[in-house]
N, C-alpha and C. Protein backbone atom coordinates (compact mmCIF):
# COMPACT_ATOMS: atom_id res chain seq x y z
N UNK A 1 104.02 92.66 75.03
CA UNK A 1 103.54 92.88 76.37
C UNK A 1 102.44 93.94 76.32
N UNK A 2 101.37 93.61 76.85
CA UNK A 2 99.98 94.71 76.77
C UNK A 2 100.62 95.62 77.49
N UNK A 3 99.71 97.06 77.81
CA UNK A 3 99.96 98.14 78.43
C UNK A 3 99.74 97.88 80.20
N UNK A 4 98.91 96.74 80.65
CA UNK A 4 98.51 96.80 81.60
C UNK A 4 99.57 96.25 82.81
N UNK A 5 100.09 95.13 81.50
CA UNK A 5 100.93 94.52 82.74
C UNK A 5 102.51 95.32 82.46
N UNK A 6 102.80 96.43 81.61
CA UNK A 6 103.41 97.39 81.80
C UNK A 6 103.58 98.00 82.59
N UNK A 7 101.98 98.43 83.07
CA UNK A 7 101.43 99.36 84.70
C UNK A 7 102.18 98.49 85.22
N UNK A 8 101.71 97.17 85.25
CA UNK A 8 102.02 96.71 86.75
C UNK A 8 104.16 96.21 86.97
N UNK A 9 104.56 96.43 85.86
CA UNK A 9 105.95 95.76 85.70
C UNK A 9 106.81 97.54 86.42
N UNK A 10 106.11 98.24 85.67
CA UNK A 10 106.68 99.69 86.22
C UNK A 10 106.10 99.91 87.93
N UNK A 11 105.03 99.66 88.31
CA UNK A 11 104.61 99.74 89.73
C UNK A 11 105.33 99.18 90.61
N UNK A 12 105.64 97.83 90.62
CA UNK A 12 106.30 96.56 91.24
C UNK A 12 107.95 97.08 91.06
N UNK A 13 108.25 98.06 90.19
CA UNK A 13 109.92 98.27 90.47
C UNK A 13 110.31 99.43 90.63
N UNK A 14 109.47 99.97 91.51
CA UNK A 14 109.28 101.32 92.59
C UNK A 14 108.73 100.67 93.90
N UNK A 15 109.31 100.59 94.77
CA UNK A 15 109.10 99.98 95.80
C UNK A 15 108.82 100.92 96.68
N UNK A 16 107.51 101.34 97.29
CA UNK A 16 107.14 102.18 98.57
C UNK A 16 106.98 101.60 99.93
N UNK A 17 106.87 102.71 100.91
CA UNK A 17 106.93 102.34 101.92
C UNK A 17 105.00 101.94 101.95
N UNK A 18 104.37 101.35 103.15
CA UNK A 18 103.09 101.54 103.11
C UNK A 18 102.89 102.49 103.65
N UNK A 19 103.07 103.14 104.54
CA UNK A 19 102.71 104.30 104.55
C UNK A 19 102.47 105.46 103.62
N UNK A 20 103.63 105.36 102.75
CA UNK A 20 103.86 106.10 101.72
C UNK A 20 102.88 105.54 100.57
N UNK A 21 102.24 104.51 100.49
CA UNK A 21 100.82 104.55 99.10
C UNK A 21 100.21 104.77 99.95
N UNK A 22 99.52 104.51 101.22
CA UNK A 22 98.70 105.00 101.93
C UNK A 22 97.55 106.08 101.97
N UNK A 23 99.07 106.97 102.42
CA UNK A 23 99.05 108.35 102.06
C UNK A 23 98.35 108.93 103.67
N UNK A 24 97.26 109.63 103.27
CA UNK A 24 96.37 110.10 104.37
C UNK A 24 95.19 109.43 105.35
N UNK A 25 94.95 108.22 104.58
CA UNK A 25 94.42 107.05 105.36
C UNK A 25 95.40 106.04 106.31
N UNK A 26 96.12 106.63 106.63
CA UNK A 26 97.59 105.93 107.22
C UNK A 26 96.97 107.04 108.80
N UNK A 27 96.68 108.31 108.62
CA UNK A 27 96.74 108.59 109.52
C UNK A 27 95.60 109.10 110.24
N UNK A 28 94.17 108.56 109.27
CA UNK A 28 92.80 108.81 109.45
C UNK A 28 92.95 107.71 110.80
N UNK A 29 93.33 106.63 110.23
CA UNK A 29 93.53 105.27 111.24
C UNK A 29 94.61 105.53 112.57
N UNK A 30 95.13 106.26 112.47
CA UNK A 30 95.42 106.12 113.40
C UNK A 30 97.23 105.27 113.55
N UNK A 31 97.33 104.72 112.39
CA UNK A 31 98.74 103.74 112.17
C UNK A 31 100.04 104.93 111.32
N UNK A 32 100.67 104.28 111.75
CA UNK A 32 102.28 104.99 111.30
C UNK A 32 103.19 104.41 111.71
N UNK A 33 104.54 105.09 110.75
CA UNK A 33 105.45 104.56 111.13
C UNK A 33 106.09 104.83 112.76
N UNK A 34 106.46 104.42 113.35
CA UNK A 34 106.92 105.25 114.71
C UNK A 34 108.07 106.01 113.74
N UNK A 35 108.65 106.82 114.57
CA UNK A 35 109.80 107.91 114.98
C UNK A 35 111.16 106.99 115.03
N UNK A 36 110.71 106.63 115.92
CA UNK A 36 111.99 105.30 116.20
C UNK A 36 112.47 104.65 114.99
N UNK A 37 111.59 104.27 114.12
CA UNK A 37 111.67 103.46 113.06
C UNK A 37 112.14 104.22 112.33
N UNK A 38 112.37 105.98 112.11
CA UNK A 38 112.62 106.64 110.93
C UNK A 38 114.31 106.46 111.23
N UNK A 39 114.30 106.75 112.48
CA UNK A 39 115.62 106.77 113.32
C UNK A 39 116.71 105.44 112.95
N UNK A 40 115.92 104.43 113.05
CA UNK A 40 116.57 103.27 112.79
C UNK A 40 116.84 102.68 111.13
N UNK A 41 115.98 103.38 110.33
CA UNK A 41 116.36 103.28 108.76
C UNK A 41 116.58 104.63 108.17
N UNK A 42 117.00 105.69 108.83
CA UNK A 42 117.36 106.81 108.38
C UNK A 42 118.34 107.21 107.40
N UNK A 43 119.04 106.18 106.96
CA UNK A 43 120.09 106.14 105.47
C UNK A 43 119.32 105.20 104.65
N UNK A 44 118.65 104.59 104.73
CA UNK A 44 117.94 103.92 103.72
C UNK A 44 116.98 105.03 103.19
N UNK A 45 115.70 105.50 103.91
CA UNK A 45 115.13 106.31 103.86
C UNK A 45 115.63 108.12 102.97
N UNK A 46 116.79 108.10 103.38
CA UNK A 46 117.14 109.51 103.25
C UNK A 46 118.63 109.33 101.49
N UNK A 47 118.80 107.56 101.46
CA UNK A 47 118.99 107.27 100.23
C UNK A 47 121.00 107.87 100.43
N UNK A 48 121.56 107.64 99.38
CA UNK A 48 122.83 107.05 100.04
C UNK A 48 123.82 108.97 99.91
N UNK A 49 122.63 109.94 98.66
CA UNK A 49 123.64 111.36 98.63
C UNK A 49 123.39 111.97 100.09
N UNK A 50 121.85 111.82 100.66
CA UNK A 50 121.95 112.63 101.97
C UNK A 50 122.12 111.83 103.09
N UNK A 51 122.12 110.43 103.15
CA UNK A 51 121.95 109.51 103.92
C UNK A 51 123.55 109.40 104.75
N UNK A 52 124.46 109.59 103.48
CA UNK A 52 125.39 109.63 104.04
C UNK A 52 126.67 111.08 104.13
N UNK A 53 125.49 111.81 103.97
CA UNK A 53 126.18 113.02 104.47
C UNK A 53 125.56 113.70 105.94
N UNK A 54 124.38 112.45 106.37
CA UNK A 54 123.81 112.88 108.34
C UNK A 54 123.68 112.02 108.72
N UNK A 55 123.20 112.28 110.24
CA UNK A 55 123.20 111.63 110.87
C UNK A 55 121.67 112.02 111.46
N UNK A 56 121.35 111.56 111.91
CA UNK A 56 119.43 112.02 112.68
C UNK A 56 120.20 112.42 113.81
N UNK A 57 120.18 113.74 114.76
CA UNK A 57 120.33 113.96 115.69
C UNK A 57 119.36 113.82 116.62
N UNK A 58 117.92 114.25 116.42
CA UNK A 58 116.61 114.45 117.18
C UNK A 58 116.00 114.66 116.63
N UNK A 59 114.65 113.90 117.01
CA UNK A 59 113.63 113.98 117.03
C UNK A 59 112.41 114.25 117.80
N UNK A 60 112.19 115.31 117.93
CA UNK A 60 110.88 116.32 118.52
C UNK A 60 109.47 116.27 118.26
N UNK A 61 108.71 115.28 118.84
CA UNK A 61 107.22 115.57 118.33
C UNK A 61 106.86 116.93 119.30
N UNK A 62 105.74 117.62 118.36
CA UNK A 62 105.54 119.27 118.56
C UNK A 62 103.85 118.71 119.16
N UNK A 63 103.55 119.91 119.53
CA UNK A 63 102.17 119.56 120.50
C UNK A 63 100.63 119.49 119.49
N UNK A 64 101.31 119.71 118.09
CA UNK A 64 100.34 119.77 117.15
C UNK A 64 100.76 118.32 116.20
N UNK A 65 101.28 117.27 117.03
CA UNK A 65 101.70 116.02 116.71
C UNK A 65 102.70 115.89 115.15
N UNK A 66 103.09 117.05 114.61
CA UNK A 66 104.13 117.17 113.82
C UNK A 66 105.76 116.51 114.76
N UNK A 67 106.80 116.63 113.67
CA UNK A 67 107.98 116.87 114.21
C UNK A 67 108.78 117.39 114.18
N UNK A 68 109.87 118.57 114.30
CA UNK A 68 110.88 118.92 114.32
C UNK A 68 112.01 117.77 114.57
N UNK A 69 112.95 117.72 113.29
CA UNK A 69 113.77 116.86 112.97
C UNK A 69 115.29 117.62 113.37
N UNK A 70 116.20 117.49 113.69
CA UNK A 70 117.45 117.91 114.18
C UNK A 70 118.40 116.98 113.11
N UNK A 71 118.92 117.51 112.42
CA UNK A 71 120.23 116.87 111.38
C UNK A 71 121.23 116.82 111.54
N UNK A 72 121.97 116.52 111.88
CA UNK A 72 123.41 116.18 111.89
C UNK A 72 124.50 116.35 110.67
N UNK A 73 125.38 117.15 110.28
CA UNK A 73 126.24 116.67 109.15
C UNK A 73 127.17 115.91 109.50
N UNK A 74 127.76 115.02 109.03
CA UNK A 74 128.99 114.30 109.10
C UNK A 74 130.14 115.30 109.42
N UNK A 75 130.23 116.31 108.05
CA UNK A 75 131.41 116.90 108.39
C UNK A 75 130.43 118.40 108.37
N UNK A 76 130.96 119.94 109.15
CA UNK A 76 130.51 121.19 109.31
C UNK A 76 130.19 121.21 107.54
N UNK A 77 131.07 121.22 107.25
CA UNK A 77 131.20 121.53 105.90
C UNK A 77 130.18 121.43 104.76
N UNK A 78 129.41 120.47 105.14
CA UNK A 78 128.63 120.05 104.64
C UNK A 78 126.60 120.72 104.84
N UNK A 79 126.79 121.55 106.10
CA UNK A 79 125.98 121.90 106.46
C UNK A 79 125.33 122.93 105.80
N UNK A 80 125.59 123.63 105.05
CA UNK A 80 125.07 124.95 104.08
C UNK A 80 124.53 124.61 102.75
N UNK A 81 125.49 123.41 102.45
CA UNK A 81 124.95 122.17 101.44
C UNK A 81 123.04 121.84 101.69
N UNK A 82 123.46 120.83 102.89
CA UNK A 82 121.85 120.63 103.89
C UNK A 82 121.28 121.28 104.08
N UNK A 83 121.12 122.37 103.80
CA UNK A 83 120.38 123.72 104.30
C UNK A 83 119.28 123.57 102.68
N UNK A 84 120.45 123.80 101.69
CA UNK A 84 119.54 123.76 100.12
C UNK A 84 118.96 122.73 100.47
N UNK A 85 118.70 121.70 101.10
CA UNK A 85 118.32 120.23 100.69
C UNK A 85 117.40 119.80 101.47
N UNK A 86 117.31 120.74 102.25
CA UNK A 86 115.80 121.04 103.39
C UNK A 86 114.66 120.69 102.82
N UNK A 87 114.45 121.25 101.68
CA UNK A 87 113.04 120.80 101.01
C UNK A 87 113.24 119.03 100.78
N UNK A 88 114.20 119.07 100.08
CA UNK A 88 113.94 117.25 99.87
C UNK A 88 114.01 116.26 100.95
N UNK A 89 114.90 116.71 102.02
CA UNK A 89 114.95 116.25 103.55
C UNK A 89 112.97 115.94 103.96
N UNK A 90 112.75 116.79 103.98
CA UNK A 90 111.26 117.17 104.27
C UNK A 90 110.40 116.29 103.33
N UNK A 91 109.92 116.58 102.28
CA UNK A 91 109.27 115.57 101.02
C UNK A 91 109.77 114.08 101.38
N UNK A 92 111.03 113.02 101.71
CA UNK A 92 111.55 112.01 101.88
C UNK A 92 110.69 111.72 103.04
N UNK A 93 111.04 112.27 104.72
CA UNK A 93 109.89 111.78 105.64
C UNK A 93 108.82 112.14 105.56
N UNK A 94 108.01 113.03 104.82
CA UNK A 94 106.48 113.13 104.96
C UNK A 94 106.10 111.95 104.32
N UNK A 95 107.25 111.45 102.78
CA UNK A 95 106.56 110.62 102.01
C UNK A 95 106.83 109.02 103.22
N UNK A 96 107.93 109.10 104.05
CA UNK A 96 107.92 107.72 104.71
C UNK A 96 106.62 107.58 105.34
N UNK A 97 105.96 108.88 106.15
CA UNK A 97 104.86 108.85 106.76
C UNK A 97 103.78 109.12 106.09
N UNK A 98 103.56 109.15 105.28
CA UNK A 98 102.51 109.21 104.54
C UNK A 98 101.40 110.10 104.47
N UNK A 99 102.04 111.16 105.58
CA UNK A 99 100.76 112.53 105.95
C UNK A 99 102.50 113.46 105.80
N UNK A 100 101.63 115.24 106.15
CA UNK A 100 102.92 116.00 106.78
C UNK A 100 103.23 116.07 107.51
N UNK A 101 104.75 115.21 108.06
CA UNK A 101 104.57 115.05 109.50
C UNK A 101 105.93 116.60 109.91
N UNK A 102 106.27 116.73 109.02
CA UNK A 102 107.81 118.05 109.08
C UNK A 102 106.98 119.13 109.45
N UNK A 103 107.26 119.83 110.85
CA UNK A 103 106.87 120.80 111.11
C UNK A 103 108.53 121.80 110.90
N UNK A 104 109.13 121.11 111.37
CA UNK A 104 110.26 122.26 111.21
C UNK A 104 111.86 121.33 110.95
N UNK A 105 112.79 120.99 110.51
CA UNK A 105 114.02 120.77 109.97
C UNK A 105 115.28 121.78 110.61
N UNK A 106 116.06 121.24 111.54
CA UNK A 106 117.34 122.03 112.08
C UNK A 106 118.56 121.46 111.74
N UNK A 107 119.65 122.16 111.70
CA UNK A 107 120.71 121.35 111.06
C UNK A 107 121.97 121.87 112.14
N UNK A 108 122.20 120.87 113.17
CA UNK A 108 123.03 121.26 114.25
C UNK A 108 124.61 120.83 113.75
N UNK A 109 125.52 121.58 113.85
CA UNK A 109 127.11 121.11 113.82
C UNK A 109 127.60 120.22 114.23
């Protein structure tokens, strides 16, 4: 097997969102994912260690068209956990949206 269709055998079994190859021309244009939509695949998206340790409580667009995200834990217990995991919480939806859309991350009881 050449190197090229290597590229392409390794590309094709990483599956992105479009937004996410996009990147910043996702939002030159004007297109994105809605909010709603993060809401509605939010364990797919957030993948099955954090996916299924929340729940999306809220979602806040901020007046500088970012969002403040509100988290949910399943159990309290789990919440100090989510706290370390803020950064990857954050990196997961910027990469669904394809710009920075995380202005701020809360993690309610």
């Amino acid at each position: 097997m050449s190197n090229q269709q290597n590229k392409i055998l390794n590309r094709t079994a990483r599956p992105q969102t479009i937004a996410g190859a996009m990147g910043g021309l996702i939002k030159i244009f004007g297109v994105r994912a809605s909010d709603a939509d993060l809401a509605a695949r939010w364990g797919e998206i957030m993948g099955a260690e954090i996916g299924g340790l929340t729940t999306l409580a809220a979602i806040k667009k901020t007046r500088s068209g970012r969002f403040n995200i509100v988290v949910r834990p399943v159990n309290p217990a789990f919440a100090l956990q989510l706290s370390y995991m803020s950064d990857e919480i954050t990196r997961r939806i910027n990469r669904y949206f394809g710009y920075d859309a995380v202005e701020k991350i809360s993690f309610r009881k």
